[in-house]
PDB file of N, CA and C in Angstrom:
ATOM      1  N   UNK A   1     -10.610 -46.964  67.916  1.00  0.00           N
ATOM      2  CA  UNK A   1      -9.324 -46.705  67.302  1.00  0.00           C
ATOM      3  C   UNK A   1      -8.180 -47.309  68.136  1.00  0.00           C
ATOM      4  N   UNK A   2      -8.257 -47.483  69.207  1.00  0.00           N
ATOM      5  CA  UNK A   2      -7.328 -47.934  70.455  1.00  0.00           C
ATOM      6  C   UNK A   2      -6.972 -49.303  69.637  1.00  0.00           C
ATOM      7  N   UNK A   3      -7.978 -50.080  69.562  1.00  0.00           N
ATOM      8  CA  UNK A   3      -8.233 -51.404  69.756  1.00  0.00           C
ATOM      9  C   UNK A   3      -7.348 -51.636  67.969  1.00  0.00           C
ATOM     10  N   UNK A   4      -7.021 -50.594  67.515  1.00  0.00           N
ATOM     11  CA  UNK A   4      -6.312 -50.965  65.801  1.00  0.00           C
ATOM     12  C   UNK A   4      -5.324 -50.309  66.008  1.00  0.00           C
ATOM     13  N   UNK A   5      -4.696 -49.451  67.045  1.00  0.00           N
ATOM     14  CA  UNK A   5      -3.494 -48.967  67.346  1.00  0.00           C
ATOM     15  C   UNK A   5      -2.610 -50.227  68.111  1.00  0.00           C
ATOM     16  N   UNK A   6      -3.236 -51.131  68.728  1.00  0.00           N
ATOM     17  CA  UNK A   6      -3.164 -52.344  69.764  1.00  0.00           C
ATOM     18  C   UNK A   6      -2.615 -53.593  68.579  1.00  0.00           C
ATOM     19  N   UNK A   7      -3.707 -53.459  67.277  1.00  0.00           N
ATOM     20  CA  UNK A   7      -3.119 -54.610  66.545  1.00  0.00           C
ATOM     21  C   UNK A   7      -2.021 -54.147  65.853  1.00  0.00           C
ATOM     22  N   UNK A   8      -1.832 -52.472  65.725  1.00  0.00           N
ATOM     23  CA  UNK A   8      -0.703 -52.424  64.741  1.00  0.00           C
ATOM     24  C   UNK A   8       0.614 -52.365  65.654  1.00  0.00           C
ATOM     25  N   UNK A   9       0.345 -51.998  66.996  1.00  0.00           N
ATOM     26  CA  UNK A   9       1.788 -52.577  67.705  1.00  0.00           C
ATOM     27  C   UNK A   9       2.137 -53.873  67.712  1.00  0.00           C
ATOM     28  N   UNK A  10       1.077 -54.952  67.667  1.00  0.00           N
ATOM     29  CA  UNK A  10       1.406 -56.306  68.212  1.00  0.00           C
ATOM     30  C   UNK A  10       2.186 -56.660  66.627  1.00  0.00           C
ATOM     31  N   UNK A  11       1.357 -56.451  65.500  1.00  0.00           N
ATOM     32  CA  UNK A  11       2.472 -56.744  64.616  1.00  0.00           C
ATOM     33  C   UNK A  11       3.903 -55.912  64.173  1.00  0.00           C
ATOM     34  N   UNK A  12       3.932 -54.563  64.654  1.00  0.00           N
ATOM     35  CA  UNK A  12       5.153 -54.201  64.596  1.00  0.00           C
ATOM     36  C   UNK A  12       6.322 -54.907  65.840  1.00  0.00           C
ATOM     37  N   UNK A  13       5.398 -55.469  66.813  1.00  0.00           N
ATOM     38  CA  UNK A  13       6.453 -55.793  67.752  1.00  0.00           C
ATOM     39  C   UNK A  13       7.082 -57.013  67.238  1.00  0.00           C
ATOM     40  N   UNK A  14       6.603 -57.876  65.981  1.00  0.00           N
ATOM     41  CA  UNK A  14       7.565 -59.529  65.000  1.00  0.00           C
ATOM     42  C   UNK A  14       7.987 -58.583  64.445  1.00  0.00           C
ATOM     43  N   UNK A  15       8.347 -57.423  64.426  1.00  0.00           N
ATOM     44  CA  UNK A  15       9.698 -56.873  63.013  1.00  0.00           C
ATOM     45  C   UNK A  15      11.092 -57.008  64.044  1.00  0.00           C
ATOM     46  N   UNK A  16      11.054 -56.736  65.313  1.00  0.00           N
ATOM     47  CA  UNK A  16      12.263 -56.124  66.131  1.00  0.00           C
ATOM     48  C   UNK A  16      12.947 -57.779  65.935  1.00  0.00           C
ATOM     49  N   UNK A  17      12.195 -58.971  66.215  1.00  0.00           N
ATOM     50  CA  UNK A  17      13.110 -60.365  66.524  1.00  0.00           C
ATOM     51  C   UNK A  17      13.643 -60.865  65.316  1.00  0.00           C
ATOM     52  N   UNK A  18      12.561 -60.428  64.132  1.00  0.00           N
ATOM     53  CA  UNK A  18      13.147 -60.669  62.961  1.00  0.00           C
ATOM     54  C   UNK A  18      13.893 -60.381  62.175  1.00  0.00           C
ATOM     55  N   UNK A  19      14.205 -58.619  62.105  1.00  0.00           N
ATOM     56  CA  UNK A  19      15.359 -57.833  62.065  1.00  0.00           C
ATOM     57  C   UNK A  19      16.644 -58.221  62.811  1.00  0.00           C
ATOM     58  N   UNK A  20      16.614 -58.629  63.933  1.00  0.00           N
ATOM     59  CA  UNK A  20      17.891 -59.146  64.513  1.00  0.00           C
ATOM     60  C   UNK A  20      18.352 -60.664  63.988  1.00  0.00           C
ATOM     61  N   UNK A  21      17.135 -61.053  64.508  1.00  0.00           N
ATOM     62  CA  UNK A  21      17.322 -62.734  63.095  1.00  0.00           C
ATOM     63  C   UNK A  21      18.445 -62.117  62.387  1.00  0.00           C
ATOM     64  N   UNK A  22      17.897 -61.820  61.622  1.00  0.00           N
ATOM     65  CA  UNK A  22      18.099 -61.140  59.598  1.00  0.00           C
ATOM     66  C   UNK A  22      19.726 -60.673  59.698  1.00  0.00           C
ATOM     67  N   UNK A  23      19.989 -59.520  60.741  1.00  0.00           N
ATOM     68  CA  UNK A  23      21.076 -58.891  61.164  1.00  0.00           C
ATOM     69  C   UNK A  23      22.438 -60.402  61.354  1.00  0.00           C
ATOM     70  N   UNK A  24      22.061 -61.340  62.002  1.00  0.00           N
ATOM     71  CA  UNK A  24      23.066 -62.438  62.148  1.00  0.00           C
ATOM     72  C   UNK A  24      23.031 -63.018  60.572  1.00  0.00           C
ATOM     73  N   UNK A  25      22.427 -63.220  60.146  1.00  0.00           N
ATOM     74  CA  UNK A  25      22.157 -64.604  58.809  1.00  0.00           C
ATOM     75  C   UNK A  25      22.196 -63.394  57.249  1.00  0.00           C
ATOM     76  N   UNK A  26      22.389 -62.253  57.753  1.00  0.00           N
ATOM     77  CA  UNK A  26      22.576 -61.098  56.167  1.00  0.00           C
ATOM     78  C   UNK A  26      24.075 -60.871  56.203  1.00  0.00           C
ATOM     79  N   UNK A  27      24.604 -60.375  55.140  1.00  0.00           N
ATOM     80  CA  UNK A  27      25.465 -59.044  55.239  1.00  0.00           C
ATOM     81  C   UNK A  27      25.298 -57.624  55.229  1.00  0.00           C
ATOM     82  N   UNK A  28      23.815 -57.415  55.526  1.00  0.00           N
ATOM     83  CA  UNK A  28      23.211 -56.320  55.606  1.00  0.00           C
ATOM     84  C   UNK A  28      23.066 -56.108  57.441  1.00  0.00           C
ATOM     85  N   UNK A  29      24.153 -55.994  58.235  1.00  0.00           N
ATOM     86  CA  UNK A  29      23.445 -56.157  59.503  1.00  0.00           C
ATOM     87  C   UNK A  29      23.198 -55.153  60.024  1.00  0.00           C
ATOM     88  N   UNK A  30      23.715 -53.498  59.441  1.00  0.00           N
ATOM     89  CA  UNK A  30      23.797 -52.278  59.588  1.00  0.00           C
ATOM     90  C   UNK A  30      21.989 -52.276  59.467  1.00  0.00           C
ATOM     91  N   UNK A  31      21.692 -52.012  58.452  1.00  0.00           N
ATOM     92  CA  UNK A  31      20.240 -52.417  57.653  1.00  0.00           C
ATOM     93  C   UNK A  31      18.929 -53.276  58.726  1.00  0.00           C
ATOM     94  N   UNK A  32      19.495 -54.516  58.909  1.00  0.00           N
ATOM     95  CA  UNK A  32      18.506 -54.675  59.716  1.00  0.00           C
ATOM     96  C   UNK A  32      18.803 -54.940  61.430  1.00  0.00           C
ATOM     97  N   UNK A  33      19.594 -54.314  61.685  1.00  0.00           N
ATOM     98  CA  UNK A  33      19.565 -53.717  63.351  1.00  0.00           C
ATOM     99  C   UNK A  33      18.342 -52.537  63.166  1.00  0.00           C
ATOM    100  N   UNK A  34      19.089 -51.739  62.259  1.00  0.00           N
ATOM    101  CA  UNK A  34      17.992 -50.582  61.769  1.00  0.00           C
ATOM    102  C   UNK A  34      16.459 -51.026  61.908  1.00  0.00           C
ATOM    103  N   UNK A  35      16.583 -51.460  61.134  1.00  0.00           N
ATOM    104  CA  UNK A  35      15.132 -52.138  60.799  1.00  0.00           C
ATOM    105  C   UNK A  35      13.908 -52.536  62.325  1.00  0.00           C
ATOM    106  N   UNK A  36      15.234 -53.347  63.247  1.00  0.00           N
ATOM    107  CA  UNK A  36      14.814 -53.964  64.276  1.00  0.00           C
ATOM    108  C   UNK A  36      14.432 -52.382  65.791  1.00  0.00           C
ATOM    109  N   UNK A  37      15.536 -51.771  65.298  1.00  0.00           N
ATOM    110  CA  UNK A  37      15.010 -50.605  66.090  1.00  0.00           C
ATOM    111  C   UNK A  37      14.316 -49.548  66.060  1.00  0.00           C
ATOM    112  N   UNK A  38      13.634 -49.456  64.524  1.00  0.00           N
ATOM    113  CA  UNK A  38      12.423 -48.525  63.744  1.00  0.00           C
ATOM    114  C   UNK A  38      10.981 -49.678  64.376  1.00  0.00           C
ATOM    115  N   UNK A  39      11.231 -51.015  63.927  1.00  0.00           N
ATOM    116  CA  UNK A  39      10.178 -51.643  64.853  1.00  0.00           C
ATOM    117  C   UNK A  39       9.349 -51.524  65.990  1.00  0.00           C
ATOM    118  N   UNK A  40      10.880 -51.979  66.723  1.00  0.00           N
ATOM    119  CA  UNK A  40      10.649 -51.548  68.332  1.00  0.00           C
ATOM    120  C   UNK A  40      10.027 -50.191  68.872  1.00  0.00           C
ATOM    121  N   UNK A  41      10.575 -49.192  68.088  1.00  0.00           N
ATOM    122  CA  UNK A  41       9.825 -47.514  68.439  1.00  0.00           C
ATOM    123  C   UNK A  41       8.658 -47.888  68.113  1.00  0.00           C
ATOM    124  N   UNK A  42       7.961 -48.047  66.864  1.00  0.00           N
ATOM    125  CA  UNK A  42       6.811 -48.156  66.350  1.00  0.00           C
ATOM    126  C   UNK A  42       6.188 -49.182  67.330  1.00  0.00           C
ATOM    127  N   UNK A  43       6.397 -50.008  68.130  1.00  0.00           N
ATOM    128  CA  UNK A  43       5.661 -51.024  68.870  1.00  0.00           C
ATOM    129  C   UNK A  43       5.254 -49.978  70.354  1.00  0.00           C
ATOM    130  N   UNK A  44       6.100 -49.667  70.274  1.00  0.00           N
ATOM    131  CA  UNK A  44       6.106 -49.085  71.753  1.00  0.00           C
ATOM    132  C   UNK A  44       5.210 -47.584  71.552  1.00  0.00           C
ATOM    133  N   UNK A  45       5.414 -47.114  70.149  1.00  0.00           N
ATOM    134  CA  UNK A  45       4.803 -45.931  70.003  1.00  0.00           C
ATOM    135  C   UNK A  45       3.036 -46.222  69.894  1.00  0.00           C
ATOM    136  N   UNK A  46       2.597 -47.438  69.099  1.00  0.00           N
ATOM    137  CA  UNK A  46       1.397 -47.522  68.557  1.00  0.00           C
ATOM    138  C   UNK A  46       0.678 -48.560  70.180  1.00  0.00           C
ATOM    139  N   UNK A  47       1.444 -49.333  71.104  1.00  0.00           N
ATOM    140  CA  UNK A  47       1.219 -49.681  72.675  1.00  0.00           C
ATOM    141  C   UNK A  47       0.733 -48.561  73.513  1.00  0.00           C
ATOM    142  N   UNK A  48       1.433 -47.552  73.446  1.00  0.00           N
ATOM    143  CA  UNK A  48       1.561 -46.190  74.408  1.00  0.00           C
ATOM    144  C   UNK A  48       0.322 -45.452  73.651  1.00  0.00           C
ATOM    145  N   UNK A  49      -0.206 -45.043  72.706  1.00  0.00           N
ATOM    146  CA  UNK A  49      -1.254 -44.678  72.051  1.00  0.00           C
ATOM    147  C   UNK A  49      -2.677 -45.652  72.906  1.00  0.00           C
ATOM    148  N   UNK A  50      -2.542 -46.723  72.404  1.00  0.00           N
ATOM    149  CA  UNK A  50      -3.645 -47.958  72.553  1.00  0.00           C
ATOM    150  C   UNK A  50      -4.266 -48.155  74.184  1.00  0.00           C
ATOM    151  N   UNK A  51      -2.913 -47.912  74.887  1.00  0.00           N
ATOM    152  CA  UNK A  51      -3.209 -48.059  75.994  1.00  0.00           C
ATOM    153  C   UNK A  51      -3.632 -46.481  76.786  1.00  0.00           C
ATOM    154  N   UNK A  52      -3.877 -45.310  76.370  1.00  0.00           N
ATOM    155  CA  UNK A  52      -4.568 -44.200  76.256  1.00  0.00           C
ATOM    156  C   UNK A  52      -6.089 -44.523  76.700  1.00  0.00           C
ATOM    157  N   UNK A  53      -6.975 -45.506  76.425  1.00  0.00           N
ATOM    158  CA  UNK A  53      -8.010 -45.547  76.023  1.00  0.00           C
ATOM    159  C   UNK A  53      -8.364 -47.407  76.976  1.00  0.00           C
ATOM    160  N   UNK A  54      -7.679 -47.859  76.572  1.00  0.00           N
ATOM    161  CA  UNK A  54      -7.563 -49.604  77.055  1.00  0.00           C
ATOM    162  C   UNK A  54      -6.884 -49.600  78.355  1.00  0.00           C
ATOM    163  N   UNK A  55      -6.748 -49.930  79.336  1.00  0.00           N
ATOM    164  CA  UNK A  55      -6.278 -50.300  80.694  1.00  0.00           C
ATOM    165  C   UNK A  55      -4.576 -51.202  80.018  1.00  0.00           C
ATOM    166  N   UNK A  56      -3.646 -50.344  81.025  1.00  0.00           N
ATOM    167  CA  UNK A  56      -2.114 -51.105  80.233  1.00  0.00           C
ATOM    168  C   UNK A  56      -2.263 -52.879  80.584  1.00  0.00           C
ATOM    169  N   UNK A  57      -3.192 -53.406  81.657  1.00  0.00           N
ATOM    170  CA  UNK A  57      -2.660 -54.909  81.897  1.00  0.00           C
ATOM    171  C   UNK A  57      -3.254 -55.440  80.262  1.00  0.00           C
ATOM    172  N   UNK A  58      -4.458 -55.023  80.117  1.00  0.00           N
ATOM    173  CA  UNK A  58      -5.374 -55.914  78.951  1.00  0.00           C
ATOM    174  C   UNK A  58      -4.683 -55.358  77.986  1.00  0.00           C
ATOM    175  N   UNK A  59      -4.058 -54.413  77.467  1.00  0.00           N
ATOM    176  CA  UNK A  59      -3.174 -54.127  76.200  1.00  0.00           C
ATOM    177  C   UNK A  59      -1.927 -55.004  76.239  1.00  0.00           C
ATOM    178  N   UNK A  60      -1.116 -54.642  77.044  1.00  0.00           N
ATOM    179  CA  UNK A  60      -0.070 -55.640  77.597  1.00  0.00           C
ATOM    180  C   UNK A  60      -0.031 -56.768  77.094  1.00  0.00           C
ATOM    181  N   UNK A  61      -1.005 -57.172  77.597  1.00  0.00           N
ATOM    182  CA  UNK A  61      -1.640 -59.118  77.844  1.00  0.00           C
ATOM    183  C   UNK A  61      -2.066 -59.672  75.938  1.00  0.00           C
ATOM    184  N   UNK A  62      -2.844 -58.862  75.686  1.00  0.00           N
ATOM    185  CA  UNK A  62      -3.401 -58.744  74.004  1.00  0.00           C
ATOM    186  C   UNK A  62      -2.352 -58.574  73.343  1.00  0.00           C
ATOM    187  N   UNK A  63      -1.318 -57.671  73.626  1.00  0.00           N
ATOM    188  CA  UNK A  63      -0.111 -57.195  72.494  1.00  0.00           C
ATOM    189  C   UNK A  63       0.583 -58.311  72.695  1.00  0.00           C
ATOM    190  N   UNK A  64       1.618 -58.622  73.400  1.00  0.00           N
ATOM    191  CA  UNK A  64       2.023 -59.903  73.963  1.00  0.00           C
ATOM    192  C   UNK A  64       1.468 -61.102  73.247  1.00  0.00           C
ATOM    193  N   UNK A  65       0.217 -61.252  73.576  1.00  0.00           N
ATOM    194  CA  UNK A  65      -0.604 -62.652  72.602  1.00  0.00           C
ATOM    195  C   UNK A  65      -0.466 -62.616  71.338  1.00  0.00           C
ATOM    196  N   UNK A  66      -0.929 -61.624  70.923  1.00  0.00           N
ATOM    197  CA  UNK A  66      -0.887 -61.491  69.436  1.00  0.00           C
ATOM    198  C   UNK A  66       0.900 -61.839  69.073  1.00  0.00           C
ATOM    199  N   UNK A  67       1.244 -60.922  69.522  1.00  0.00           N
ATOM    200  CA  UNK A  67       2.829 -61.638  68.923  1.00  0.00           C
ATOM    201  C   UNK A  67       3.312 -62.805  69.482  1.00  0.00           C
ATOM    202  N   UNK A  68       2.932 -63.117  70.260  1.00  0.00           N
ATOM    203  CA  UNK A  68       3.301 -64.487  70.344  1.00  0.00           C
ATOM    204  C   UNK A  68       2.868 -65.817  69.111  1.00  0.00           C
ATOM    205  N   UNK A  69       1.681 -65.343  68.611  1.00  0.00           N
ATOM    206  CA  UNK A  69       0.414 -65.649  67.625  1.00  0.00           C
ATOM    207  C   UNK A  69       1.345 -65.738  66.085  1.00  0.00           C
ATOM    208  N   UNK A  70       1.898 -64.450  65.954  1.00  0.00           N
ATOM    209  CA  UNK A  70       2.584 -63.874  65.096  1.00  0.00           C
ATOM    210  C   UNK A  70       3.708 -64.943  64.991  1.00  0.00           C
ATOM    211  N   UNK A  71       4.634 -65.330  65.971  1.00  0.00           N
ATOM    212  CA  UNK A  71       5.785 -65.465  66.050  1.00  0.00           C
ATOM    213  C   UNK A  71       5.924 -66.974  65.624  1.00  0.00           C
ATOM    214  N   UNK A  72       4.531 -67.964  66.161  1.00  0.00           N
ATOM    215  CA  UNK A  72       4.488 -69.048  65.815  1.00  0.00           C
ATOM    216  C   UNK A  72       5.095 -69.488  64.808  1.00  0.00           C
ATOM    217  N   UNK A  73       4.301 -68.744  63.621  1.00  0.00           N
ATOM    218  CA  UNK A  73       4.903 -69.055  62.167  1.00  0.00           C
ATOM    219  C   UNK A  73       6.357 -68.811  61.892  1.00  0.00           C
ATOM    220  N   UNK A  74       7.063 -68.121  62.291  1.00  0.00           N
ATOM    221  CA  UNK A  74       8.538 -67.932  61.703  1.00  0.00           C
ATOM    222  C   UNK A  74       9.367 -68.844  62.813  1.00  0.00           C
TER     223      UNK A  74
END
């Protein structure tokens, strides 16, 4: 379960850069600051879970990759 708490932080952690994106280029910037800081909790909440069970360097290192992985595309 660690190891799917690990992937669902790494993709909540592309909502926080993209929400701020969004926040400059919307007129919604109230909306997605929001957005970007419901992310960020959820990254840090579903990291702090994952790493319960996983050693923090190899979660760290994996969460990190993956969004980096993530980030390519946008």
């Amino acid at each position: 379960m660690s190891w799917f708490y690990l992937l669902i932080a790494a993709v909540f952690e592309t909502g926080w850069p993209v929400g701020l994106k969004m926040a400059q280029l919307s007129s919604f910037k109230i909306s997605w600051i929001i957005f970007a800081a419901v992310t960020m909790l959820l990254s840090g909440l579903f990291l702090y879970l994952a790493q319960k069970t996983i050693p923090i360097g190899t979660a760290y290192a994996v969460w990190t990759g993956i969004g980096v992985l993530l980030k390519i595309g946008h």
